[in-house]
PDB file of N, CA and C in Angstrom:
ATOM      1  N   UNK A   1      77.111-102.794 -42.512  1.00  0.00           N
ATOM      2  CA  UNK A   1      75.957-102.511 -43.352  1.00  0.00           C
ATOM      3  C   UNK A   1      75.346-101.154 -43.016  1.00  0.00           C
ATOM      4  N   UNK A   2      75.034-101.139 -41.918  1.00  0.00           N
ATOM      5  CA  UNK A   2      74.174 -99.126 -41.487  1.00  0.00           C
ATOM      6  C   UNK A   2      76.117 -98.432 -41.895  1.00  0.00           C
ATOM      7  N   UNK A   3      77.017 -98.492 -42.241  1.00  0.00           N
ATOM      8  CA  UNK A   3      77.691 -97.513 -42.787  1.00  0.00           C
ATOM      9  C   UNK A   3      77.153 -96.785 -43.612  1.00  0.00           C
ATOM     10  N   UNK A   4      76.717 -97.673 -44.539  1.00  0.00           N
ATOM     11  CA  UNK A   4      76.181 -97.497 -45.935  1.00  0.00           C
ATOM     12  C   UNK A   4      75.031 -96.389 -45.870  1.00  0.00           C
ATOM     13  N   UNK A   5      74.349 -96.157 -44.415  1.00  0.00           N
ATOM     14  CA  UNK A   5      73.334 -95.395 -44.585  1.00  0.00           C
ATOM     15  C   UNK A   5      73.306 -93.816 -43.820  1.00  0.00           C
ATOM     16  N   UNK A   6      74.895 -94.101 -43.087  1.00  0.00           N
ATOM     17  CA  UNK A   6      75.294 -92.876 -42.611  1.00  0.00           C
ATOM     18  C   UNK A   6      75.333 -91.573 -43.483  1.00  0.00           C
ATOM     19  N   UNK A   7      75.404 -91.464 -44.367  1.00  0.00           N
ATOM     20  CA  UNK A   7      75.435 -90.194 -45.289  1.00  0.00           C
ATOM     21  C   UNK A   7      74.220 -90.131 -45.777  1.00  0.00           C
ATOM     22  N   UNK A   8      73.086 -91.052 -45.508  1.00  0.00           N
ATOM     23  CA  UNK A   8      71.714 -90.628 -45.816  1.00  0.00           C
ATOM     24  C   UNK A   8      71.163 -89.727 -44.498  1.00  0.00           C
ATOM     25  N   UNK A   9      71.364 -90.805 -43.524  1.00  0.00           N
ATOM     26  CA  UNK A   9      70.944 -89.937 -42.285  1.00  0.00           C
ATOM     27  C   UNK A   9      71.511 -88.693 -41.839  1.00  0.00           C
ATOM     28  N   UNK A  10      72.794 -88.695 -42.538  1.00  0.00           N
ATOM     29  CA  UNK A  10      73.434 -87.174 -41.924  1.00  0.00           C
ATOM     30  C   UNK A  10      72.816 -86.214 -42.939  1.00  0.00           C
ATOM     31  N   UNK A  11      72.446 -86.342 -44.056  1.00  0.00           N
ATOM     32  CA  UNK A  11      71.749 -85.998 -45.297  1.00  0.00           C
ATOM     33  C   UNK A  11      70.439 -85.039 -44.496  1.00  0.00           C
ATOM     34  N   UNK A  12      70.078 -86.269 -43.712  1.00  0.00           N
ATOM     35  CA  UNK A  12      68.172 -85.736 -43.667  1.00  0.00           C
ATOM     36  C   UNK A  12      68.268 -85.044 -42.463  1.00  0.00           C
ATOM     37  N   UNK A  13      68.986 -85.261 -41.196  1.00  0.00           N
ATOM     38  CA  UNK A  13      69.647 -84.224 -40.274  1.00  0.00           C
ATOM     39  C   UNK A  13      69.537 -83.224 -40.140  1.00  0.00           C
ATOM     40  N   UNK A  14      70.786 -82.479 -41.394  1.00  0.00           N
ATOM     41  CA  UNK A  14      71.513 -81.095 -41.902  1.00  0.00           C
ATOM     42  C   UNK A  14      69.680 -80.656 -42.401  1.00  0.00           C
ATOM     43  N   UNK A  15      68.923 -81.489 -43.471  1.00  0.00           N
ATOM     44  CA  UNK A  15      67.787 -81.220 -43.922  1.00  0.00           C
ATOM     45  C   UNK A  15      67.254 -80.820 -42.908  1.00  0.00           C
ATOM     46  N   UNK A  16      66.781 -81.367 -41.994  1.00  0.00           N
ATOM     47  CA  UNK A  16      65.666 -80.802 -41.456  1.00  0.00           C
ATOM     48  C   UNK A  16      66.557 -79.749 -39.992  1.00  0.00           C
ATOM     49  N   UNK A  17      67.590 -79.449 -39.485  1.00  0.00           N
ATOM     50  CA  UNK A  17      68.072 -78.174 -38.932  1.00  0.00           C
ATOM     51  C   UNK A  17      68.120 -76.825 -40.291  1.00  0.00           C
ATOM     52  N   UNK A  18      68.849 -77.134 -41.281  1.00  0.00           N
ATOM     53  CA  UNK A  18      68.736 -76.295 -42.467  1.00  0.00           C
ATOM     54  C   UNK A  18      66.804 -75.857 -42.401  1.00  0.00           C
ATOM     55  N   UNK A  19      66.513 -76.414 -42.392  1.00  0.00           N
ATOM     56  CA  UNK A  19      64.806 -76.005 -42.360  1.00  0.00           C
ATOM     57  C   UNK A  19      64.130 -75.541 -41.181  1.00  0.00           C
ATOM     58  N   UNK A  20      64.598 -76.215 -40.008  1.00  0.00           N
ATOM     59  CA  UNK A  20      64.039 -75.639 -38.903  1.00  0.00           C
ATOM     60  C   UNK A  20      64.650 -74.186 -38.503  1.00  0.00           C
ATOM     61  N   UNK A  21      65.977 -74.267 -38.819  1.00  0.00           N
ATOM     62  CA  UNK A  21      66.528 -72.873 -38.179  1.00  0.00           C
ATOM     63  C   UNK A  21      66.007 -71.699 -38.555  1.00  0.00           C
ATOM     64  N   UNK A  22      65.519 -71.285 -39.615  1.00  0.00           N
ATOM     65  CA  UNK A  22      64.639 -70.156 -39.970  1.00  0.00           C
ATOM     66  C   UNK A  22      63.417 -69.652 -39.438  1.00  0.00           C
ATOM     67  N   UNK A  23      62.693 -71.023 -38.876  1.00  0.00           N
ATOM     68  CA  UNK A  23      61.722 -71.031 -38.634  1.00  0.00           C
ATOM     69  C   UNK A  23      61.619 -70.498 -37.113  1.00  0.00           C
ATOM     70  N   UNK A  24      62.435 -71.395 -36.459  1.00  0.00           N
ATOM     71  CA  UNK A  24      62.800 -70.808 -35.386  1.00  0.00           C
ATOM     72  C   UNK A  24      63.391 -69.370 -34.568  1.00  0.00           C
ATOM     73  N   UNK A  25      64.325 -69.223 -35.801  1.00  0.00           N
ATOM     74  CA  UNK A  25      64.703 -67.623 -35.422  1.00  0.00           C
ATOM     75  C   UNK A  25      63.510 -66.787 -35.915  1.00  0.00           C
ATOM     76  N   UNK A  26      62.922 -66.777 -36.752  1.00  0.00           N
ATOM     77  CA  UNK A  26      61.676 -65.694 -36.754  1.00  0.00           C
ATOM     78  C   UNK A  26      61.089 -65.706 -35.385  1.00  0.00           C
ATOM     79  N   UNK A  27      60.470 -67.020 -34.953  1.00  0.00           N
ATOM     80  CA  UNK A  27      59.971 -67.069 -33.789  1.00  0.00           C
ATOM     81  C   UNK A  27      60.539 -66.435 -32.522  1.00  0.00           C
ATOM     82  N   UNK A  28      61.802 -66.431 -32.489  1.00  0.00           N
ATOM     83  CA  UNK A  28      62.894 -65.645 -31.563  1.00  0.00           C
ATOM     84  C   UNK A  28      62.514 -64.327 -31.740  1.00  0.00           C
ATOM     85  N   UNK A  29      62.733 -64.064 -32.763  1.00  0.00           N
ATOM     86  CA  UNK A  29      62.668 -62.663 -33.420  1.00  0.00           C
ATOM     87  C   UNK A  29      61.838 -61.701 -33.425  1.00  0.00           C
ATOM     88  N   UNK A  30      60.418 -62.239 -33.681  1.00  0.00           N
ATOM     89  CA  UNK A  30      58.881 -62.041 -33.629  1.00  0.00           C
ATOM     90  C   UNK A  30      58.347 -61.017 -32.397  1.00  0.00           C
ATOM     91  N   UNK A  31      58.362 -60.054 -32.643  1.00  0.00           N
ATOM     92  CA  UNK A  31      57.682 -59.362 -31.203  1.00  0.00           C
ATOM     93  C   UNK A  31      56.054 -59.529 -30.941  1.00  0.00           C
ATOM     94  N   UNK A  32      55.802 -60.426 -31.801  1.00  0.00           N
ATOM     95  CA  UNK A  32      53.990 -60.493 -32.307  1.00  0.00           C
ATOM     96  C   UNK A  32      53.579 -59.063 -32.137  1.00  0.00           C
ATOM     97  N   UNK A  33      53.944 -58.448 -32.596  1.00  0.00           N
ATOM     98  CA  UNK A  33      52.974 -57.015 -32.511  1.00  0.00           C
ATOM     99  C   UNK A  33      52.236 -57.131 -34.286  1.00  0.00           C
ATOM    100  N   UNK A  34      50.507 -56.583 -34.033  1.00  0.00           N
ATOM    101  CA  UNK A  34      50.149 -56.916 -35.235  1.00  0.00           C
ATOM    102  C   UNK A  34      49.880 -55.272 -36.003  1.00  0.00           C
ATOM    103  N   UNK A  35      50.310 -55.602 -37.284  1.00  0.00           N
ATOM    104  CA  UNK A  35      50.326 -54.175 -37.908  1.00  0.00           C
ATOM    105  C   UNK A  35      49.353 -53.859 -39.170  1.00  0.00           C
ATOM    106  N   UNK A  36      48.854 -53.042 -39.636  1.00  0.00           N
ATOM    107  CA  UNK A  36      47.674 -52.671 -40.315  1.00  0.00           C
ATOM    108  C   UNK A  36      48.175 -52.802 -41.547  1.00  0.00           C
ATOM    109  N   UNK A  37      49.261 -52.602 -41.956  1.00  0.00           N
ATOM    110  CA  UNK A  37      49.464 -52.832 -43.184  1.00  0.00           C
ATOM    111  C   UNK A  37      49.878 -54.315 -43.441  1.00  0.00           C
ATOM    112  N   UNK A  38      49.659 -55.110 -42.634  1.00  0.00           N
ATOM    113  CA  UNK A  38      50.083 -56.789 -42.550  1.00  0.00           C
ATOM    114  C   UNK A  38      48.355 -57.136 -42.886  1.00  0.00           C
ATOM    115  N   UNK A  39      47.971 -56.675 -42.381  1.00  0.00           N
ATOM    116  CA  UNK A  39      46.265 -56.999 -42.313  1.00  0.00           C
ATOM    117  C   UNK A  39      45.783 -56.472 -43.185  1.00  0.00           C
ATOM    118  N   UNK A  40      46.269 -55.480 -43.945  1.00  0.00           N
ATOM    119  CA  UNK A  40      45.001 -55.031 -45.099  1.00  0.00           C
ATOM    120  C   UNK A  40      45.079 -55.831 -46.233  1.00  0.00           C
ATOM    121  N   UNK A  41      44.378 -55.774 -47.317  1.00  0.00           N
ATOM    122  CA  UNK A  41      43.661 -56.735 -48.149  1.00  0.00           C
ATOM    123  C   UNK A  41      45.187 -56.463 -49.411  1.00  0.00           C
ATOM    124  N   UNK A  42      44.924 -57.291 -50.091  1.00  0.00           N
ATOM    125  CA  UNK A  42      46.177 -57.876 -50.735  1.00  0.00           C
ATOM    126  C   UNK A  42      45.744 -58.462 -51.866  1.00  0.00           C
ATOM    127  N   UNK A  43      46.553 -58.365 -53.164  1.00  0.00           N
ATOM    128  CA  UNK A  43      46.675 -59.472 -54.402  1.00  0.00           C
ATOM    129  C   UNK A  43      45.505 -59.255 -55.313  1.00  0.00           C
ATOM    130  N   UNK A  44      43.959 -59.361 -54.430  1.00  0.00           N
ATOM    131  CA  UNK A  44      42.883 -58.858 -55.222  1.00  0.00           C
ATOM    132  C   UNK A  44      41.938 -57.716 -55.334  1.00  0.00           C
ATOM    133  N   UNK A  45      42.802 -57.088 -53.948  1.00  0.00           N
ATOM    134  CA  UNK A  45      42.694 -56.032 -53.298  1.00  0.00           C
ATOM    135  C   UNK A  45      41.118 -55.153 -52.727  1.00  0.00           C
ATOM    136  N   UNK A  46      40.206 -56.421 -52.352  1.00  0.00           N
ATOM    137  CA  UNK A  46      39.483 -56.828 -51.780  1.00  0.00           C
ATOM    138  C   UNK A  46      39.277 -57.060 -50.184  1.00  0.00           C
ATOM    139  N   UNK A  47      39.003 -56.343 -49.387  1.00  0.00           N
ATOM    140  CA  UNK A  47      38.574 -56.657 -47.713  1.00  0.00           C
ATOM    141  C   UNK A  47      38.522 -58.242 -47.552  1.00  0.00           C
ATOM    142  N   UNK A  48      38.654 -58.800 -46.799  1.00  0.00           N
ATOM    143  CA  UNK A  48      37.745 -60.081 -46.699  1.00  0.00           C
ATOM    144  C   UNK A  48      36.395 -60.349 -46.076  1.00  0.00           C
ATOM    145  N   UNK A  49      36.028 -61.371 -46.777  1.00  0.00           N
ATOM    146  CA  UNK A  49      34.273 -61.251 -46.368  1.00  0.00           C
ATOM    147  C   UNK A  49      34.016 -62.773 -46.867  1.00  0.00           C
ATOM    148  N   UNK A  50      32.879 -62.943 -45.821  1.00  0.00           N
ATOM    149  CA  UNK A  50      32.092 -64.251 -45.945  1.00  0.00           C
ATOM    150  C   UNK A  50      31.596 -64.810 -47.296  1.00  0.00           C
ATOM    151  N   UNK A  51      31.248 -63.726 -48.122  1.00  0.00           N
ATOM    152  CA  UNK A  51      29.937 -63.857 -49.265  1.00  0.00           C
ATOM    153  C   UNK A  51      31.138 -64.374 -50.013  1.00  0.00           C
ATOM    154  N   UNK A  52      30.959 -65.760 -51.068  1.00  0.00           N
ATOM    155  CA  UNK A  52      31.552 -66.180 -51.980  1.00  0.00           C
ATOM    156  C   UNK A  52      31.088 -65.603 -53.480  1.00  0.00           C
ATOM    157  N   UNK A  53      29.594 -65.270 -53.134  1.00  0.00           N
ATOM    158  CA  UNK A  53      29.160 -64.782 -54.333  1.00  0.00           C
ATOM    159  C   UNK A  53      29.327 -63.565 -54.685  1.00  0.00           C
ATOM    160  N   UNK A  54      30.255 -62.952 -53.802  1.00  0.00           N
ATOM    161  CA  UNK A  54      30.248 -60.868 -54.360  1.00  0.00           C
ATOM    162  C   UNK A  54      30.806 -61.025 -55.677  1.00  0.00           C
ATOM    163  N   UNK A  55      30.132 -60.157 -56.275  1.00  0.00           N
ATOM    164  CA  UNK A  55      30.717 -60.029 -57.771  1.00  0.00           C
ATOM    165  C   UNK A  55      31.967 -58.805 -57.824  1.00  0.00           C
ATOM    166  N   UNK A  56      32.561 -59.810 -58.225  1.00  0.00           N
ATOM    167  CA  UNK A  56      34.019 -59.291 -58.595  1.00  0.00           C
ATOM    168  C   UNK A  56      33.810 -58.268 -60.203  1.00  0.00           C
ATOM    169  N   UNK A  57      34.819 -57.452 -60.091  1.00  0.00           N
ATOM    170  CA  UNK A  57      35.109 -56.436 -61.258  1.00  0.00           C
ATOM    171  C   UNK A  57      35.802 -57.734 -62.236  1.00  0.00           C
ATOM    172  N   UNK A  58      35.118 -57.022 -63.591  1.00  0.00           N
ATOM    173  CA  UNK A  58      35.843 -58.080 -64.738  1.00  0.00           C
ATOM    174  C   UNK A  58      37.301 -57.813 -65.067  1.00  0.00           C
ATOM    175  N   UNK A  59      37.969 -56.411 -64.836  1.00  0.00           N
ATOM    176  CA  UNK A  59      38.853 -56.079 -65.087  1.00  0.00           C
ATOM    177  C   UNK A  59      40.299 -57.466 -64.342  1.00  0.00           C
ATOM    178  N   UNK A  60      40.016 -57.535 -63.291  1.00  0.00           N
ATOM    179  CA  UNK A  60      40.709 -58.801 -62.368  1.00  0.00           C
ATOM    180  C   UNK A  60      41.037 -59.883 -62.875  1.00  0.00           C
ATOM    181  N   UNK A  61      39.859 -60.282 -64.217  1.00  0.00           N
ATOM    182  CA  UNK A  61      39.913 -61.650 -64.910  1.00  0.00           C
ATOM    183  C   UNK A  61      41.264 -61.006 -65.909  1.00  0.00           C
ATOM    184  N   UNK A  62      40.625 -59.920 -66.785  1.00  0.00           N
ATOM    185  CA  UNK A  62      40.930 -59.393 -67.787  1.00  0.00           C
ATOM    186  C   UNK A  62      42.584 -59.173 -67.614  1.00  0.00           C
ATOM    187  N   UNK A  63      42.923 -58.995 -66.497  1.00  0.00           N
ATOM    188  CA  UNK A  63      44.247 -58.852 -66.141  1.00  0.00           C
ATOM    189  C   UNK A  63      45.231 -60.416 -66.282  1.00  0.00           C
ATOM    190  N   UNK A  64      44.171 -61.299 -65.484  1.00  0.00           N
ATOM    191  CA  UNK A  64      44.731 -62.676 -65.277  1.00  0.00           C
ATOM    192  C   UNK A  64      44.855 -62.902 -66.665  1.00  0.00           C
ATOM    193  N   UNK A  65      43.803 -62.770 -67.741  1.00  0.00           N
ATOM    194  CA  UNK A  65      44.096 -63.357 -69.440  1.00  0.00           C
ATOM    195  C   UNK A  65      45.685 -62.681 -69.738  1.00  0.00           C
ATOM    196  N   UNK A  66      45.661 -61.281 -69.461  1.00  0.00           N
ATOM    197  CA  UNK A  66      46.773 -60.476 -70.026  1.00  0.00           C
ATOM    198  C   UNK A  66      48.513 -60.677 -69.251  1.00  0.00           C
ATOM    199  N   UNK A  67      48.022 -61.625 -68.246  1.00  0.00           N
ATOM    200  CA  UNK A  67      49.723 -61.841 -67.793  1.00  0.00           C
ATOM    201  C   UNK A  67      49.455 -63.536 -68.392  1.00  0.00           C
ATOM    202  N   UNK A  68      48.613 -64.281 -68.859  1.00  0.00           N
ATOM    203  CA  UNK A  68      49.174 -65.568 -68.892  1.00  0.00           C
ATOM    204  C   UNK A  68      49.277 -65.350 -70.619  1.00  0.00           C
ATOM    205  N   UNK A  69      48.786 -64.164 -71.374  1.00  0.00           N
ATOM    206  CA  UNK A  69      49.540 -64.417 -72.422  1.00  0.00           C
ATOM    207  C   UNK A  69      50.712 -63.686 -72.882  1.00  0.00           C
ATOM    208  N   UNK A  70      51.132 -62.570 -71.678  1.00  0.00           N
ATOM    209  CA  UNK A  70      52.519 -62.302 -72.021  1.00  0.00           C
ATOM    210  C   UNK A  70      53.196 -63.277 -71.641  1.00  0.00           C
ATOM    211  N   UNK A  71      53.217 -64.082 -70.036  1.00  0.00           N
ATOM    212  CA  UNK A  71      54.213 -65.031 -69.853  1.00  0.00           C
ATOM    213  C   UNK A  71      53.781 -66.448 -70.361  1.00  0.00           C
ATOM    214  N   UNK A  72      52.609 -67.121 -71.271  1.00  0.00           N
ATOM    215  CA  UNK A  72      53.325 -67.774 -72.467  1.00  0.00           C
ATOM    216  C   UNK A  72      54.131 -67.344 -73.430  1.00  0.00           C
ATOM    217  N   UNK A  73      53.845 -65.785 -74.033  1.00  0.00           N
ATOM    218  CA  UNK A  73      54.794 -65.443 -74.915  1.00  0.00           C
ATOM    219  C   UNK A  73      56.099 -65.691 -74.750  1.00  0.00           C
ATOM    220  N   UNK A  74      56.962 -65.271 -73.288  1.00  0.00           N
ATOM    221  CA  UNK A  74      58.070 -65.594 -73.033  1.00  0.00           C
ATOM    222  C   UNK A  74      58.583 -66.272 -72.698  1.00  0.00           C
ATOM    223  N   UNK A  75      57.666 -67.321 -72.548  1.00  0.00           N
ATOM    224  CA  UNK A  75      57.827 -68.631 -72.003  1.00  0.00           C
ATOM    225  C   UNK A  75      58.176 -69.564 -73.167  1.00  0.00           C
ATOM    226  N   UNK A  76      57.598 -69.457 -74.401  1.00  0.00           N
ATOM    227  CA  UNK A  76      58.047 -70.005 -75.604  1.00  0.00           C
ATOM    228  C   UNK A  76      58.798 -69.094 -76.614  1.00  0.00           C
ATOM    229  N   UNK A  77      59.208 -67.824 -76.454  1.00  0.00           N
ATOM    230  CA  UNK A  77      59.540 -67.530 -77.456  1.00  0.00           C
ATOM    231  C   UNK A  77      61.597 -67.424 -77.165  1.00  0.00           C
ATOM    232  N   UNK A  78      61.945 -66.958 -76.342  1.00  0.00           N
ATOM    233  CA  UNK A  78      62.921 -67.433 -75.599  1.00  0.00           C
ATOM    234  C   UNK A  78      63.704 -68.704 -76.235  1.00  0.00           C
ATOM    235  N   UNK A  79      63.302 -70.034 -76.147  1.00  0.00           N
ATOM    236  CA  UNK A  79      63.847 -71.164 -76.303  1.00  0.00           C
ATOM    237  C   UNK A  79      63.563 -70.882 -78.178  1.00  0.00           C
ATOM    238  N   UNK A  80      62.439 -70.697 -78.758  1.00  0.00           N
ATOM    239  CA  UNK A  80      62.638 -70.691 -79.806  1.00  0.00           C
ATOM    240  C   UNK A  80      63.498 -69.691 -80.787  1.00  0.00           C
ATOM    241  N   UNK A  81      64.287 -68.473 -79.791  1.00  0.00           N
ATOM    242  CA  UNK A  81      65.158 -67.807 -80.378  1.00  0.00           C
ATOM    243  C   UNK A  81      66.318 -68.599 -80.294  1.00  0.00           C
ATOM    244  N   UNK A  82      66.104 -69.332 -79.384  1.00  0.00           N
ATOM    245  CA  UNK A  82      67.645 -69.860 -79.469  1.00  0.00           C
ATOM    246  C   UNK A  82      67.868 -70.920 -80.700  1.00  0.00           C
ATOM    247  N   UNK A  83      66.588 -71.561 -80.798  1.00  0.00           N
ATOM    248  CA  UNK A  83      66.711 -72.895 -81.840  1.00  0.00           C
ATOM    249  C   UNK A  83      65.941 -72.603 -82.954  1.00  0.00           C
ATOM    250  N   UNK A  84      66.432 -71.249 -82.952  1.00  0.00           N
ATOM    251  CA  UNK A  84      65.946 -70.744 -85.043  1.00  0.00           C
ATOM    252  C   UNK A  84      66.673 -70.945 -86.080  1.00  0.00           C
ATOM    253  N   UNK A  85      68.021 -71.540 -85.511  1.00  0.00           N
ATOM    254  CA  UNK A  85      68.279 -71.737 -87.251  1.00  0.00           C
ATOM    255  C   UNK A  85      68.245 -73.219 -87.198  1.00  0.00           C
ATOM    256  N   UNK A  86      68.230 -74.042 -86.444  1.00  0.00           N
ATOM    257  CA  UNK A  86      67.670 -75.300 -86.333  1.00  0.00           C
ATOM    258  C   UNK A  86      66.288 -76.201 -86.531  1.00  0.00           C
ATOM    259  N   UNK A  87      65.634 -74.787 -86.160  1.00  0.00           N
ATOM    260  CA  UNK A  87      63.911 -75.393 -86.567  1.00  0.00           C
ATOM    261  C   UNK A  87      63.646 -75.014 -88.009  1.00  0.00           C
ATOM    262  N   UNK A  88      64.307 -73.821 -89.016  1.00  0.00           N
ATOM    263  CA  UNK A  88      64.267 -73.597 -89.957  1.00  0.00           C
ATOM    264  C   UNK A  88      62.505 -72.764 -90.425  1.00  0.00           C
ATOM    265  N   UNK A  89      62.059 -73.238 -91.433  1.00  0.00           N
ATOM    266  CA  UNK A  89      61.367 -72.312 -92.204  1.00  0.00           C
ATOM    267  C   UNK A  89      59.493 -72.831 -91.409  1.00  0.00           C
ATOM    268  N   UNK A  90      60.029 -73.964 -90.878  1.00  0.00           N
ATOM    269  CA  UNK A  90      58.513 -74.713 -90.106  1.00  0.00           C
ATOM    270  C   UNK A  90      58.398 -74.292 -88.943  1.00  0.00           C
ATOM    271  N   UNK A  91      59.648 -73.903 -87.687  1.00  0.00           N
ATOM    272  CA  UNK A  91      59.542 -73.742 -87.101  1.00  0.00           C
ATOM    273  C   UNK A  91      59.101 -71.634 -86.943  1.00  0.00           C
ATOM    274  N   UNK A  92      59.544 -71.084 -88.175  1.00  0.00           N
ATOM    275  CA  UNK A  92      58.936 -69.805 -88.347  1.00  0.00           C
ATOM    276  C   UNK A  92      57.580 -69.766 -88.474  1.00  0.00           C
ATOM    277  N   UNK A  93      57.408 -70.431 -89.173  1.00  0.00           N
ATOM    278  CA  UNK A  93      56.104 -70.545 -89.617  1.00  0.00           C
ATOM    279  C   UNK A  93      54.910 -70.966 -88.063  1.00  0.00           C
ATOM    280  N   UNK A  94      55.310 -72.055 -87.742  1.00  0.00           N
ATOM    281  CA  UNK A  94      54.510 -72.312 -85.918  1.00  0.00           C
ATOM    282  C   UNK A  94      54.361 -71.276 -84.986  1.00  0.00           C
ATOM    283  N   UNK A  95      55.466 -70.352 -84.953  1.00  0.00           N
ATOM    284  CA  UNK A  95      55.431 -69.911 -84.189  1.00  0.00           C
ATOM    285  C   UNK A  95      54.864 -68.225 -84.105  1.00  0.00           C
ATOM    286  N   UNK A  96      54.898 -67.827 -85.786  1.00  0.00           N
ATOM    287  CA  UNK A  96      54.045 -66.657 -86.777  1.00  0.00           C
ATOM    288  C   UNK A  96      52.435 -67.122 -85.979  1.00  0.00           C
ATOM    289  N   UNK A  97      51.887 -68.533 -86.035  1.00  0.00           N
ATOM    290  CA  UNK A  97      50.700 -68.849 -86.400  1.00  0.00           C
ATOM    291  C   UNK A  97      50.786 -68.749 -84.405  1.00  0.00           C
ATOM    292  N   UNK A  98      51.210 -69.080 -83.363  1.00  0.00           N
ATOM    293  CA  UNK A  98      51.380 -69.504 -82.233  1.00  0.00           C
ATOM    294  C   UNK A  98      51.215 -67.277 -82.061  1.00  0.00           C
ATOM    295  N   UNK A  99      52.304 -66.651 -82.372  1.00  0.00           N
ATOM    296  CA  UNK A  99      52.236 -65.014 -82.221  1.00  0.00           C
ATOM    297  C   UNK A  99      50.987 -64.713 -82.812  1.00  0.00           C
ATOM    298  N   UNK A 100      50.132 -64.981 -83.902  1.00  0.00           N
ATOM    299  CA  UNK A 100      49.029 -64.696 -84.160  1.00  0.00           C
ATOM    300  C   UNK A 100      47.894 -64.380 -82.997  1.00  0.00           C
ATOM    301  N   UNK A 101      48.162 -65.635 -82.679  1.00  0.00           N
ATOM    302  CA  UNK A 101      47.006 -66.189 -81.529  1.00  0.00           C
ATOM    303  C   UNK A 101      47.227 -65.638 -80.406  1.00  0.00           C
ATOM    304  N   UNK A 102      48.295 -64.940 -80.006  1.00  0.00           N
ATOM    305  CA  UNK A 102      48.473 -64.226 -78.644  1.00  0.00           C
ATOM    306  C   UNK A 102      47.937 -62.507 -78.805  1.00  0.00           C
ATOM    307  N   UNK A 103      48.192 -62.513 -80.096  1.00  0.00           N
ATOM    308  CA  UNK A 103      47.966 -61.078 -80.826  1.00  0.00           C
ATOM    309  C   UNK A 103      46.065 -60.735 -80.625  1.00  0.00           C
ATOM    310  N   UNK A 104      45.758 -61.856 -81.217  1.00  0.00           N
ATOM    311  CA  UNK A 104      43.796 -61.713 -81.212  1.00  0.00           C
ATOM    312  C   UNK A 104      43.925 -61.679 -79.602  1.00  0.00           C
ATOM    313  N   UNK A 105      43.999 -62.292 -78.744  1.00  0.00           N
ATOM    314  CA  UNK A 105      44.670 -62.426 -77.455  1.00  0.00           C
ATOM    315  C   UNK A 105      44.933 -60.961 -76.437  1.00  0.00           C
ATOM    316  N   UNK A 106      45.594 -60.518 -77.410  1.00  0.00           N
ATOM    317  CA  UNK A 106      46.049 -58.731 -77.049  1.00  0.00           C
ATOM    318  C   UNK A 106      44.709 -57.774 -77.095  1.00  0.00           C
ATOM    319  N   UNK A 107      44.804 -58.089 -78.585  1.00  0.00           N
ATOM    320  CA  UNK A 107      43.626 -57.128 -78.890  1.00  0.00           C
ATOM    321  C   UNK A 107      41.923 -57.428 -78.472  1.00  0.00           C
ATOM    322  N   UNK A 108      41.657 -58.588 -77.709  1.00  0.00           N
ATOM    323  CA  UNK A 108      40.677 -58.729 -77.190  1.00  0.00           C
ATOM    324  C   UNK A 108      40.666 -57.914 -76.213  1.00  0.00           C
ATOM    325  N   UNK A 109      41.756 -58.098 -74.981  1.00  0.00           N
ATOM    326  CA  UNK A 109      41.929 -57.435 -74.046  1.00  0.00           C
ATOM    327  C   UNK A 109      41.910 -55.906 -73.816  1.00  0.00           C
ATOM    328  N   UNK A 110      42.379 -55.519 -75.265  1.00  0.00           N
ATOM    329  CA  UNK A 110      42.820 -54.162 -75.328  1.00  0.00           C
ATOM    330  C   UNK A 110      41.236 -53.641 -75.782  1.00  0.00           C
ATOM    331  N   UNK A 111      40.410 -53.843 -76.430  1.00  0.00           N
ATOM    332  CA  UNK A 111      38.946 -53.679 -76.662  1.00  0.00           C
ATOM    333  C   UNK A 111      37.973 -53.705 -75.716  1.00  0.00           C
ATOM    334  N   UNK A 112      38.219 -55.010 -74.503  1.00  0.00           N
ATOM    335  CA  UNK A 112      37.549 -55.028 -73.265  1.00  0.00           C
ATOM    336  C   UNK A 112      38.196 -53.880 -72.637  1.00  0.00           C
ATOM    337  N   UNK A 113      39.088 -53.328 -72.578  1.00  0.00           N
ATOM    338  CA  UNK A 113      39.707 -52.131 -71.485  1.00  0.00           C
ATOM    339  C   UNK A 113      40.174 -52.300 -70.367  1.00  0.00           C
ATOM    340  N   UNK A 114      40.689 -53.535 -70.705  1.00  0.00           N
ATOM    341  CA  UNK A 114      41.887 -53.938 -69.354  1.00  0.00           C
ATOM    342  C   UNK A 114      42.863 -53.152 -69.319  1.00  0.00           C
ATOM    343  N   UNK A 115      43.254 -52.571 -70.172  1.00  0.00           N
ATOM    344  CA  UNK A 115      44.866 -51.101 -69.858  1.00  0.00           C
ATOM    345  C   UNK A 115      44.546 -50.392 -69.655  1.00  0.00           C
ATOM    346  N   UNK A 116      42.944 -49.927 -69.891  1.00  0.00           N
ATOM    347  CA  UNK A 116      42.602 -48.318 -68.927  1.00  0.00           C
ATOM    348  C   UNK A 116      42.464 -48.711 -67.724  1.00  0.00           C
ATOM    349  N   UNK A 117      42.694 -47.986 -66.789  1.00  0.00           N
ATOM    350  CA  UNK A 117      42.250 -48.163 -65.414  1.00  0.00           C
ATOM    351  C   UNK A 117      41.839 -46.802 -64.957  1.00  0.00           C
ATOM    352  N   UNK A 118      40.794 -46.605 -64.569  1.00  0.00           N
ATOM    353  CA  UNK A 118      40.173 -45.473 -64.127  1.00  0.00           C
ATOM    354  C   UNK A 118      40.436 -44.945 -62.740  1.00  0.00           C
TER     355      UNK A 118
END
């Protein structure tokens, strides 16, 4: 009967050396020396600081609107090139009215002045 469970356990094994070994050789590897460009501010490109309330630049939001409606755009438009002659004259039509809405979308952004950057 534990035959039966030998290829699970050798399964979770390989899993967790496959996972540890990386972890470990960095640690080998690691001279801990700490470097300034590891430490400087990143992503929102902001210092860090206590205050939750500093007011952030709107441009930051304005950016976040402008990548989640290019990557919905490509996120749906992709699959629907592939299944256009299958969805036919309804599925043009959804997706005209779906590009509309990314378009007001654009041009909001583009009016607030999220593509200038000063």
């Amino acid at each position: 009967m534990l035959n039966n469970y030998f290829p699970i356990l050798l399964f979770i094994i390989v899993s967790i050396i496959i996972g540890a070994l990386p972890i470990l050789a960095s640690r080998a590897l690691n001279k801990g020396e700490k470097n300034e460009a590891k430490s400087s501010a990143y992503e929102c490109g902001f210092e860090n600081f206590s205050d939750a309330r500093m007011k952030f630049d709107i441009r930051f939001y304005l950016v976040a609107i402008l990548f989640i409606i290019f990557d919905l755009e490509i996120a749906f438009l992709f699959p629907w090139a592939v299944a256009l002659e299958s969805l036919g004259v309804g599925g043009l039509i959804s997706m005209s009215i779906f590009l509309l809405i990314l378009i007001i979308g654009f041009i909001y952004e583009w009016k607030k002045g999220a593509l200038n950057w000063d």
